[in-house]
PDB file of N, CA and C in Angstrom:
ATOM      1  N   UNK A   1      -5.977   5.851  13.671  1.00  0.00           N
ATOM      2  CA  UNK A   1      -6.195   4.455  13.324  1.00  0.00           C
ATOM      3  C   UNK A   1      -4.868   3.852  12.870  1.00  0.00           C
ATOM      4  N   UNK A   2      -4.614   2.879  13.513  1.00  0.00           N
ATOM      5  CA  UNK A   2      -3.138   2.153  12.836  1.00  0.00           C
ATOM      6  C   UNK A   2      -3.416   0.989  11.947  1.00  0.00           C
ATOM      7  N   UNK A   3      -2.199   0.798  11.138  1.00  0.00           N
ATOM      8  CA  UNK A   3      -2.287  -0.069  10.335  1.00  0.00           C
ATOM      9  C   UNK A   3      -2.765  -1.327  10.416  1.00  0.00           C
ATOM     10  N   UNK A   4      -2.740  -1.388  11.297  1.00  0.00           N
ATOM     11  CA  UNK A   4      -3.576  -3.335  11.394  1.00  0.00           C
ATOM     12  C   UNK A   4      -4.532  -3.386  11.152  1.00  0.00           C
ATOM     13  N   UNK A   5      -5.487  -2.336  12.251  1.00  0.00           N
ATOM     14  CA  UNK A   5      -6.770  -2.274  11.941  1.00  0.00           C
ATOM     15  C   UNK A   5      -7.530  -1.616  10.821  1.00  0.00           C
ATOM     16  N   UNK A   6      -6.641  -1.128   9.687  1.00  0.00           N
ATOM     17  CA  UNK A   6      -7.371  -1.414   8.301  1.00  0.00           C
ATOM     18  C   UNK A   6      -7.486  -2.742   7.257  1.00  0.00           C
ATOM     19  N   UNK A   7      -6.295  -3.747   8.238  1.00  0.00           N
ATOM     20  CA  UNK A   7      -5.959  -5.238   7.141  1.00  0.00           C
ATOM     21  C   UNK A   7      -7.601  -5.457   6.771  1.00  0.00           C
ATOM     22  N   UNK A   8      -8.249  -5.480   7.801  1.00  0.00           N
ATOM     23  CA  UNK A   8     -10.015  -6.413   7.777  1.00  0.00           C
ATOM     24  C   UNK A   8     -10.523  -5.481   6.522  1.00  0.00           C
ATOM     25  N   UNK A   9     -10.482  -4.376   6.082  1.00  0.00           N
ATOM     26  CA  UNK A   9     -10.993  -2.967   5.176  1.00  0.00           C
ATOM     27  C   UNK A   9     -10.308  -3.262   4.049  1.00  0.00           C
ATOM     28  N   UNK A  10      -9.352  -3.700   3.771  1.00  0.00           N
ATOM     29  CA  UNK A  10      -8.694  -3.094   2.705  1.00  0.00           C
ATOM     30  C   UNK A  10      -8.977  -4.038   1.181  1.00  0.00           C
ATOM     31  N   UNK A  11      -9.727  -5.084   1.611  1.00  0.00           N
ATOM     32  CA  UNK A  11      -9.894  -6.263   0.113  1.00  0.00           C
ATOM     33  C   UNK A  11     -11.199  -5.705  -0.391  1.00  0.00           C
ATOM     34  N   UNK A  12     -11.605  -5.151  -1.264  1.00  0.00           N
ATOM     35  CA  UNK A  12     -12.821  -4.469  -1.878  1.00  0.00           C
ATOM     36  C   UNK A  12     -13.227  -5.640  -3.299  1.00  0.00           C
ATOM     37  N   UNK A  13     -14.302  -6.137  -3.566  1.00  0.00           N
ATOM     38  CA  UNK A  13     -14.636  -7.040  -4.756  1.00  0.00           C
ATOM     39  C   UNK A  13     -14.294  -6.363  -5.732  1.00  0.00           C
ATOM     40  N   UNK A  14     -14.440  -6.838  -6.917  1.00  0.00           N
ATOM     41  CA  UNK A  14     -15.026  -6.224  -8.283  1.00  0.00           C
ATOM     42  C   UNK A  14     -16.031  -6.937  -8.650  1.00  0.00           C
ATOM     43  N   UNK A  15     -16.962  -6.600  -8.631  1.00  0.00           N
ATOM     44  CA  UNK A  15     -18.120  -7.668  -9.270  1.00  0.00           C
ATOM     45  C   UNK A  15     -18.738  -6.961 -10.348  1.00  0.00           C
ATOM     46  N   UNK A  16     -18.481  -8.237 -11.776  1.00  0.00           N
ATOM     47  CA  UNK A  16     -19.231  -7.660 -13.133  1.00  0.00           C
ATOM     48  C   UNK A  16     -20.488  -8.620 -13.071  1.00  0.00           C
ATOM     49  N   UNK A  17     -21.482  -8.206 -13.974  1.00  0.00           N
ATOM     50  CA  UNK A  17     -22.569  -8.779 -13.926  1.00  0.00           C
ATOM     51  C   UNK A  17     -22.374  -9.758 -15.439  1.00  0.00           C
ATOM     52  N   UNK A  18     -22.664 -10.888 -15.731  1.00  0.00           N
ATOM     53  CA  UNK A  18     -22.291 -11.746 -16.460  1.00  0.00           C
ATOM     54  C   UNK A  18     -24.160 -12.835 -16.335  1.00  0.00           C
ATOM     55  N   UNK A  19     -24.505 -12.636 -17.648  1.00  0.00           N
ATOM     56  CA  UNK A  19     -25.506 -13.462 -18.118  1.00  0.00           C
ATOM     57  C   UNK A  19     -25.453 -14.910 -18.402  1.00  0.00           C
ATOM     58  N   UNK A  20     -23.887 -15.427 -18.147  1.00  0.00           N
ATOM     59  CA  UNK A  20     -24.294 -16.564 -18.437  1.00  0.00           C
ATOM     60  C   UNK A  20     -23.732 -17.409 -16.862  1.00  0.00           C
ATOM     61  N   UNK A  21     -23.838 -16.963 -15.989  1.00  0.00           N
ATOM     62  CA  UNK A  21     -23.829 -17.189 -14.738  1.00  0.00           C
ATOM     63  C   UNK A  21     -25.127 -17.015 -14.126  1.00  0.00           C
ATOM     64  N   UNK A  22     -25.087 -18.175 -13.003  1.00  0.00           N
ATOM     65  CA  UNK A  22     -26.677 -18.181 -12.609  1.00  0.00           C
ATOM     66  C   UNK A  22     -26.756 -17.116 -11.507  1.00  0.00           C
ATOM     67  N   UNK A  23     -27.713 -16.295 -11.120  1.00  0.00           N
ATOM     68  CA  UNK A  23     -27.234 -14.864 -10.195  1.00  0.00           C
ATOM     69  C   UNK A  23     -26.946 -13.902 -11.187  1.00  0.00           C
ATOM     70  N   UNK A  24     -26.408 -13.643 -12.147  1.00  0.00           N
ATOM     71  CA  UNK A  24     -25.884 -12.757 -12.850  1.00  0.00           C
ATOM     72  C   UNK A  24     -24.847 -12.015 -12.434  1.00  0.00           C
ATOM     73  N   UNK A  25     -23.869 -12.721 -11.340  1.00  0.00           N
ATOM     74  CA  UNK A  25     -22.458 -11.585 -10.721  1.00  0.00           C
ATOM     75  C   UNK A  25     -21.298 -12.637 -10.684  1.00  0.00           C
ATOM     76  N   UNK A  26     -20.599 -12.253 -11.103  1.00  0.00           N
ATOM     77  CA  UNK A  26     -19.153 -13.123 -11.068  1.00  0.00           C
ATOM     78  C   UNK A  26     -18.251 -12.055 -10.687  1.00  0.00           C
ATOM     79  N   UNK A  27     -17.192 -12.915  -9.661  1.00  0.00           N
ATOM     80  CA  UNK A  27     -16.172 -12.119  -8.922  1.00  0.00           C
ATOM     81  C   UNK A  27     -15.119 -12.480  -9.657  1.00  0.00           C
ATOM     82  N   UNK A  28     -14.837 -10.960 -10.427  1.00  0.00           N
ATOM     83  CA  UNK A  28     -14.189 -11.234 -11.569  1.00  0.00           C
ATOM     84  C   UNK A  28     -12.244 -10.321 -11.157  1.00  0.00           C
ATOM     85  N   UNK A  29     -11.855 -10.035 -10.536  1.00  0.00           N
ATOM     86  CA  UNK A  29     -10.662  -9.889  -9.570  1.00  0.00           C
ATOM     87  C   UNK A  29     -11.238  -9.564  -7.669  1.00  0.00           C
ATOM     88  N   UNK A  30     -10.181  -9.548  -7.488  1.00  0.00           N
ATOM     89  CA  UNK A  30     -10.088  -8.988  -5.789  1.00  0.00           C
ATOM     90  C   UNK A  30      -8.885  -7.741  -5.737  1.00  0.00           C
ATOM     91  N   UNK A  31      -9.032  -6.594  -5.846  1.00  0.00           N
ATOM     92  CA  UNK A  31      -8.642  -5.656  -5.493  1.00  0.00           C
ATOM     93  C   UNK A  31      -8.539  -4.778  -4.600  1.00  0.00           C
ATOM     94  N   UNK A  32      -7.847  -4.057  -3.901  1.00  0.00           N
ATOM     95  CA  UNK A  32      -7.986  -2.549  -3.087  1.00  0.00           C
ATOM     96  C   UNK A  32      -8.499  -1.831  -3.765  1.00  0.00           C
ATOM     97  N   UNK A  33      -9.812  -0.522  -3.975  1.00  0.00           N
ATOM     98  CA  UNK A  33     -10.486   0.258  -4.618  1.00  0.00           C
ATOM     99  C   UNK A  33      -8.986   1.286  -4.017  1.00  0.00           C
ATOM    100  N   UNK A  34      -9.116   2.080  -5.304  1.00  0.00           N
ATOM    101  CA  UNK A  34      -7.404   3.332  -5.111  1.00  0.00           C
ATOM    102  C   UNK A  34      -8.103   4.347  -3.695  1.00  0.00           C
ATOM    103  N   UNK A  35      -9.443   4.356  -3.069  1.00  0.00           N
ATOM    104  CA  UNK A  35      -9.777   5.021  -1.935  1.00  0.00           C
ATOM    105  C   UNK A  35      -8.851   4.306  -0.996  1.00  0.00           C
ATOM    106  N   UNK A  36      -8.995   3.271  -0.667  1.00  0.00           N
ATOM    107  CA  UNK A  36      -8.667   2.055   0.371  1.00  0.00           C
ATOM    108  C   UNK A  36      -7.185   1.831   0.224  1.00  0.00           C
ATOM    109  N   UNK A  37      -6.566   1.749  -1.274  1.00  0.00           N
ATOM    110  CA  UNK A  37      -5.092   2.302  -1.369  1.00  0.00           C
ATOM    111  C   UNK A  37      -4.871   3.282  -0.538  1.00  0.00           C
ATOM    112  N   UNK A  38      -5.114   4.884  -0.591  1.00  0.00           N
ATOM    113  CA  UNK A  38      -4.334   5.758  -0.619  1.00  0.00           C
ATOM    114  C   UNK A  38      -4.651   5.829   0.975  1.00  0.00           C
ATOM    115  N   UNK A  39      -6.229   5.102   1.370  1.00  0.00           N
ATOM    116  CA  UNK A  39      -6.056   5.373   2.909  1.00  0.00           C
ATOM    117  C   UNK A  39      -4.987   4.617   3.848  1.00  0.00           C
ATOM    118  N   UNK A  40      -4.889   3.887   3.164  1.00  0.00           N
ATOM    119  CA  UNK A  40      -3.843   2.497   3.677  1.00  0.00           C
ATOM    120  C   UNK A  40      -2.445   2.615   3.827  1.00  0.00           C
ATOM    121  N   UNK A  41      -1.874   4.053   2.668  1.00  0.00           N
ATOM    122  CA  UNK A  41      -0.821   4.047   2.133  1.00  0.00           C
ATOM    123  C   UNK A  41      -0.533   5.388   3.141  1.00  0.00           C
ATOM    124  N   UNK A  42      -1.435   6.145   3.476  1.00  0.00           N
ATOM    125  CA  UNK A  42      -1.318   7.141   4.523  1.00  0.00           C
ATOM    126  C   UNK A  42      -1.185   6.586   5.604  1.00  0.00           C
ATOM    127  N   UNK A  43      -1.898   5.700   6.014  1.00  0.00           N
ATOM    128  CA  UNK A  43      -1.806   5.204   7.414  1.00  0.00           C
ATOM    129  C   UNK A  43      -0.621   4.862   7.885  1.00  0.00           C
ATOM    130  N   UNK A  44      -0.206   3.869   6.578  1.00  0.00           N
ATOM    131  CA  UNK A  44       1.287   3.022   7.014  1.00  0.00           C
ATOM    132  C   UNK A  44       1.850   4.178   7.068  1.00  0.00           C
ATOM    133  N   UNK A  45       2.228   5.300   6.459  1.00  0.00           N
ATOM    134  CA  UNK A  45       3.371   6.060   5.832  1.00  0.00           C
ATOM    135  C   UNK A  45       3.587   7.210   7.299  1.00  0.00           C
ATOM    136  N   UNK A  46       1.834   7.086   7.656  1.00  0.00           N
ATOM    137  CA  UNK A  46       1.960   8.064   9.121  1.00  0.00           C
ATOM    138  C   UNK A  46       2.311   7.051  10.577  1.00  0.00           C
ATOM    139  N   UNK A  47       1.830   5.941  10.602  1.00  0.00           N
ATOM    140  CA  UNK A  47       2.532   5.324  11.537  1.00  0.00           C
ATOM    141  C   UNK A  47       4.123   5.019  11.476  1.00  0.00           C
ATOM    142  N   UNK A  48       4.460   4.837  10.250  1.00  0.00           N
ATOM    143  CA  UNK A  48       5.748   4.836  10.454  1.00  0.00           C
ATOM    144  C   UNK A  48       7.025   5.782  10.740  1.00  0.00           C
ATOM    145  N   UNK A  49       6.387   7.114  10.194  1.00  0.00           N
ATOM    146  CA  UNK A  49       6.722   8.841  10.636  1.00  0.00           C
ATOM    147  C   UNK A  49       7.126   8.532  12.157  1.00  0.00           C
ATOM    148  N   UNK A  50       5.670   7.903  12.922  1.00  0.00           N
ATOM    149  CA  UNK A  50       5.346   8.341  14.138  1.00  0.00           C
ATOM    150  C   UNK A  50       6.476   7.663  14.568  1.00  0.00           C
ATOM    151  N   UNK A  51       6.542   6.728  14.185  1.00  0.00           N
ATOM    152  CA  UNK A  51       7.765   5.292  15.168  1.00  0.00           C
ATOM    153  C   UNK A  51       9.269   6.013  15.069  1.00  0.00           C
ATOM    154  N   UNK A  52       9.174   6.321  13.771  1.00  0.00           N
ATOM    155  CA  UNK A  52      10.684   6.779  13.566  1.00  0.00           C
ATOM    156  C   UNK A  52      11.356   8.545  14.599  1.00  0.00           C
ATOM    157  N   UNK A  53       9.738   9.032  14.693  1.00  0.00           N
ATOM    158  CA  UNK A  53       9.959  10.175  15.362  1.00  0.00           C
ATOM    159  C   UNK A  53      10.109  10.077  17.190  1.00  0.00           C
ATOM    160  N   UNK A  54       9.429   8.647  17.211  1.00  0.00           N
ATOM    161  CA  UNK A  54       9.424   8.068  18.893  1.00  0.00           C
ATOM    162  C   UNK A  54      10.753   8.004  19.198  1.00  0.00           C
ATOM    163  N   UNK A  55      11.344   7.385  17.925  1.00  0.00           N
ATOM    164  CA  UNK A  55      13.015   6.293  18.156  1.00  0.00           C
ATOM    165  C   UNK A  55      13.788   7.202  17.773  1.00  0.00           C
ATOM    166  N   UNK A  56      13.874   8.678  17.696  1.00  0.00           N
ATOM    167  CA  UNK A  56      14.488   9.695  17.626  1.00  0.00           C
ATOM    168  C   UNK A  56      15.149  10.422  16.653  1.00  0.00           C
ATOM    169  N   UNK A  57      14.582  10.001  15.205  1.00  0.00           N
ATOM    170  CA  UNK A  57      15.068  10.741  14.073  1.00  0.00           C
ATOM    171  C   UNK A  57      14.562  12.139  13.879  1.00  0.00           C
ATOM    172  N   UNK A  58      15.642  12.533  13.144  1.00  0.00           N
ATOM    173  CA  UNK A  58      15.466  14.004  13.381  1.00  0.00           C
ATOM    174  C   UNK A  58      14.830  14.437  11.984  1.00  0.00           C
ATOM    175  N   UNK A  59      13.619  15.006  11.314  1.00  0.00           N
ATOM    176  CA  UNK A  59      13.333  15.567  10.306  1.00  0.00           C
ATOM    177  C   UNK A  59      14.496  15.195   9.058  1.00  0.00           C
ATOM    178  N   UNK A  60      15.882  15.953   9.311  1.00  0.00           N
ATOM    179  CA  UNK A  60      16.367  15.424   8.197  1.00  0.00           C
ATOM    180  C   UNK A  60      17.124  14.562   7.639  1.00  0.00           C
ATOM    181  N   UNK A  61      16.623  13.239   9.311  1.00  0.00           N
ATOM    182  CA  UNK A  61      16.897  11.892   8.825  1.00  0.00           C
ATOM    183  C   UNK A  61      16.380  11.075   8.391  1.00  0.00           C
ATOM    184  N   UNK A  62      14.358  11.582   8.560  1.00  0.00           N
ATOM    185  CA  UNK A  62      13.509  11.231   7.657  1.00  0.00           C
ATOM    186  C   UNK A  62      13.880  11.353   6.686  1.00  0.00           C
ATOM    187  N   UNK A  63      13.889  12.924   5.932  1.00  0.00           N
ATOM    188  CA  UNK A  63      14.335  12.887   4.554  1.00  0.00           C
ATOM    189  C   UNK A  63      15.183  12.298   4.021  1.00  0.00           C
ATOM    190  N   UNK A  64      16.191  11.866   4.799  1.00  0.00           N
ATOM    191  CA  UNK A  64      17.557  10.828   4.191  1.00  0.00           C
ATOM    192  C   UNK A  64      17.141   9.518   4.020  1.00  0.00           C
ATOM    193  N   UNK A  65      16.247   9.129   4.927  1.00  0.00           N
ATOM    194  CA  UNK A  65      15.892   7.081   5.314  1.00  0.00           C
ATOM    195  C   UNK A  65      14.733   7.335   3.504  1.00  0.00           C
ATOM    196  N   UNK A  66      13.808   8.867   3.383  1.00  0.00           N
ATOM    197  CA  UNK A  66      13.005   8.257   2.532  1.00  0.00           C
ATOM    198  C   UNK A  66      13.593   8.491   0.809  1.00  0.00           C
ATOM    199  N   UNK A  67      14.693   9.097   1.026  1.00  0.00           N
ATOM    200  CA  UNK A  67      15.316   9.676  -0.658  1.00  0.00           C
ATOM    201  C   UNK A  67      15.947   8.090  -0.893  1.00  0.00           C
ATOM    202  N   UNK A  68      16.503   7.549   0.376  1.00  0.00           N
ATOM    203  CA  UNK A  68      17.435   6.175   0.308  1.00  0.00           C
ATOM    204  C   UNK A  68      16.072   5.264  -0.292  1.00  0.00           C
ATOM    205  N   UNK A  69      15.208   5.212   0.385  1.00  0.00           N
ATOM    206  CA  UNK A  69      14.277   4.452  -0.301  1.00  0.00           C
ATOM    207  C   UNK A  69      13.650   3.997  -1.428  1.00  0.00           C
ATOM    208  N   UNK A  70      13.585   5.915  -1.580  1.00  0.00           N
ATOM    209  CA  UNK A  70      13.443   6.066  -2.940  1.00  0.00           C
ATOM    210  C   UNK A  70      14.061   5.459  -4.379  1.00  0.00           C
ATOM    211  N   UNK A  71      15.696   6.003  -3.693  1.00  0.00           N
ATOM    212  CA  UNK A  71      16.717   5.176  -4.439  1.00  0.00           C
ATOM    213  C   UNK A  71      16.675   3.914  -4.719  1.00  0.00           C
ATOM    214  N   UNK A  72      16.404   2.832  -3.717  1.00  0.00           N
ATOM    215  CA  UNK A  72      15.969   1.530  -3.561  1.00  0.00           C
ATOM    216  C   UNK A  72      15.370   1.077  -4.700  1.00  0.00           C
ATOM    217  N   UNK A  73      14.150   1.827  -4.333  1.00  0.00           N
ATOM    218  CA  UNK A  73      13.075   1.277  -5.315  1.00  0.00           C
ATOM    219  C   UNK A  73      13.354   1.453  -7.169  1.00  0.00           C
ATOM    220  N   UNK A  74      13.908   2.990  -7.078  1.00  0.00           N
ATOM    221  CA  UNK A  74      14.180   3.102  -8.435  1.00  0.00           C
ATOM    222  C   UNK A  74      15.546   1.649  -8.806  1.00  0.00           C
ATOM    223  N   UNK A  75      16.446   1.901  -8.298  1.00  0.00           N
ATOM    224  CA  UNK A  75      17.564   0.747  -8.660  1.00  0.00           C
ATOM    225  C   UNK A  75      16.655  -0.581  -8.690  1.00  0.00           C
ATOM    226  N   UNK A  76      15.515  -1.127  -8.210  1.00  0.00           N
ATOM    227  CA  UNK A  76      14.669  -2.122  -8.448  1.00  0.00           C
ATOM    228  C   UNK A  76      14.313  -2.648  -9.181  1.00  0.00           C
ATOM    229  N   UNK A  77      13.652  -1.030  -9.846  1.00  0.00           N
ATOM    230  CA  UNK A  77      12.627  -1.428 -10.714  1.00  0.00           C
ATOM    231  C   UNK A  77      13.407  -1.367 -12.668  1.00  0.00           C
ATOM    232  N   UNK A  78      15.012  -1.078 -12.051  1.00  0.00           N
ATOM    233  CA  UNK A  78      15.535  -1.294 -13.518  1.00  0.00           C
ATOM    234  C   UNK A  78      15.220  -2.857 -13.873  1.00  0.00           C
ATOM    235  N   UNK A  79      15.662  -2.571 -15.476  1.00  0.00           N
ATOM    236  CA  UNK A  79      15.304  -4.236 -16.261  1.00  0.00           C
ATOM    237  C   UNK A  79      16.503  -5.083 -15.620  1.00  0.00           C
ATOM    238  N   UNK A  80      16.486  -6.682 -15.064  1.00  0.00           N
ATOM    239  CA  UNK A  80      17.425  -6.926 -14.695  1.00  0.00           C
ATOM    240  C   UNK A  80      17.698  -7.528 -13.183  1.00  0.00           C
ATOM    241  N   UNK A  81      17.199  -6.032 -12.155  1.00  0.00           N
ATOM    242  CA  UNK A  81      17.522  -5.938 -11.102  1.00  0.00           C
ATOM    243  C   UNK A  81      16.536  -6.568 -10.226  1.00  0.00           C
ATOM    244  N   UNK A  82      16.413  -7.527  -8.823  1.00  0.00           N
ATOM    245  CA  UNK A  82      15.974  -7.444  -8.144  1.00  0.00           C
ATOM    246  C   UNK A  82      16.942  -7.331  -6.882  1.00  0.00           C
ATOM    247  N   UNK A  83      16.369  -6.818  -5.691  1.00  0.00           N
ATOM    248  CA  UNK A  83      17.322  -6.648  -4.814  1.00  0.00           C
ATOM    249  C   UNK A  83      15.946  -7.476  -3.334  1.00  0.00           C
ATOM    250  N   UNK A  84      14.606  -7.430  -3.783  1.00  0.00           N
ATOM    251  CA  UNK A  84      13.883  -7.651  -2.385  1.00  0.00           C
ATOM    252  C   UNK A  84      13.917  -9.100  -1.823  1.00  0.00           C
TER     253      UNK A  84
END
């Protein structure tokens, strides 16, 4: 299954039940349930394996594109920094 075709799957409600609403349910955020995360987060993470392995990276240029990433994100998420 590729990533697109989970976009339609991936918005899950939260609905609390609330007495002073008529119905008794108020949609109280819109979230991904962490199931629908982690399936989502596999999907992308394996389609993108796949592309990078089509377009000819070699195993330990995966590991290099994802430590760089890594790096990315950490230098990001210091106080201060945005880079996106």
């Amino acid at each position: 299954m590729e990533a697109e075709e989970l976009t339609g799957e991936l918005v899950a409600r939260t609905l609390l039940v609330s007495e002073e609403e008529p119905g008794g349910l108020v949609v109280a955020s819109v979230q991904p349930s962490n199931t629908l995360l982690e399936s989502r987060n596999r999907t992308v993470a394996k389609s993108f394996y796949r592309q990078l392995r089509n377009e000819g990276f070699s195993h330990e240029q995966i590991i290099q594109l994802s430590t760089t990433l890594l790096d990315l994100v950490t230098e990001d998420m210091k106080p201060g920094t945005s880079q996106a």
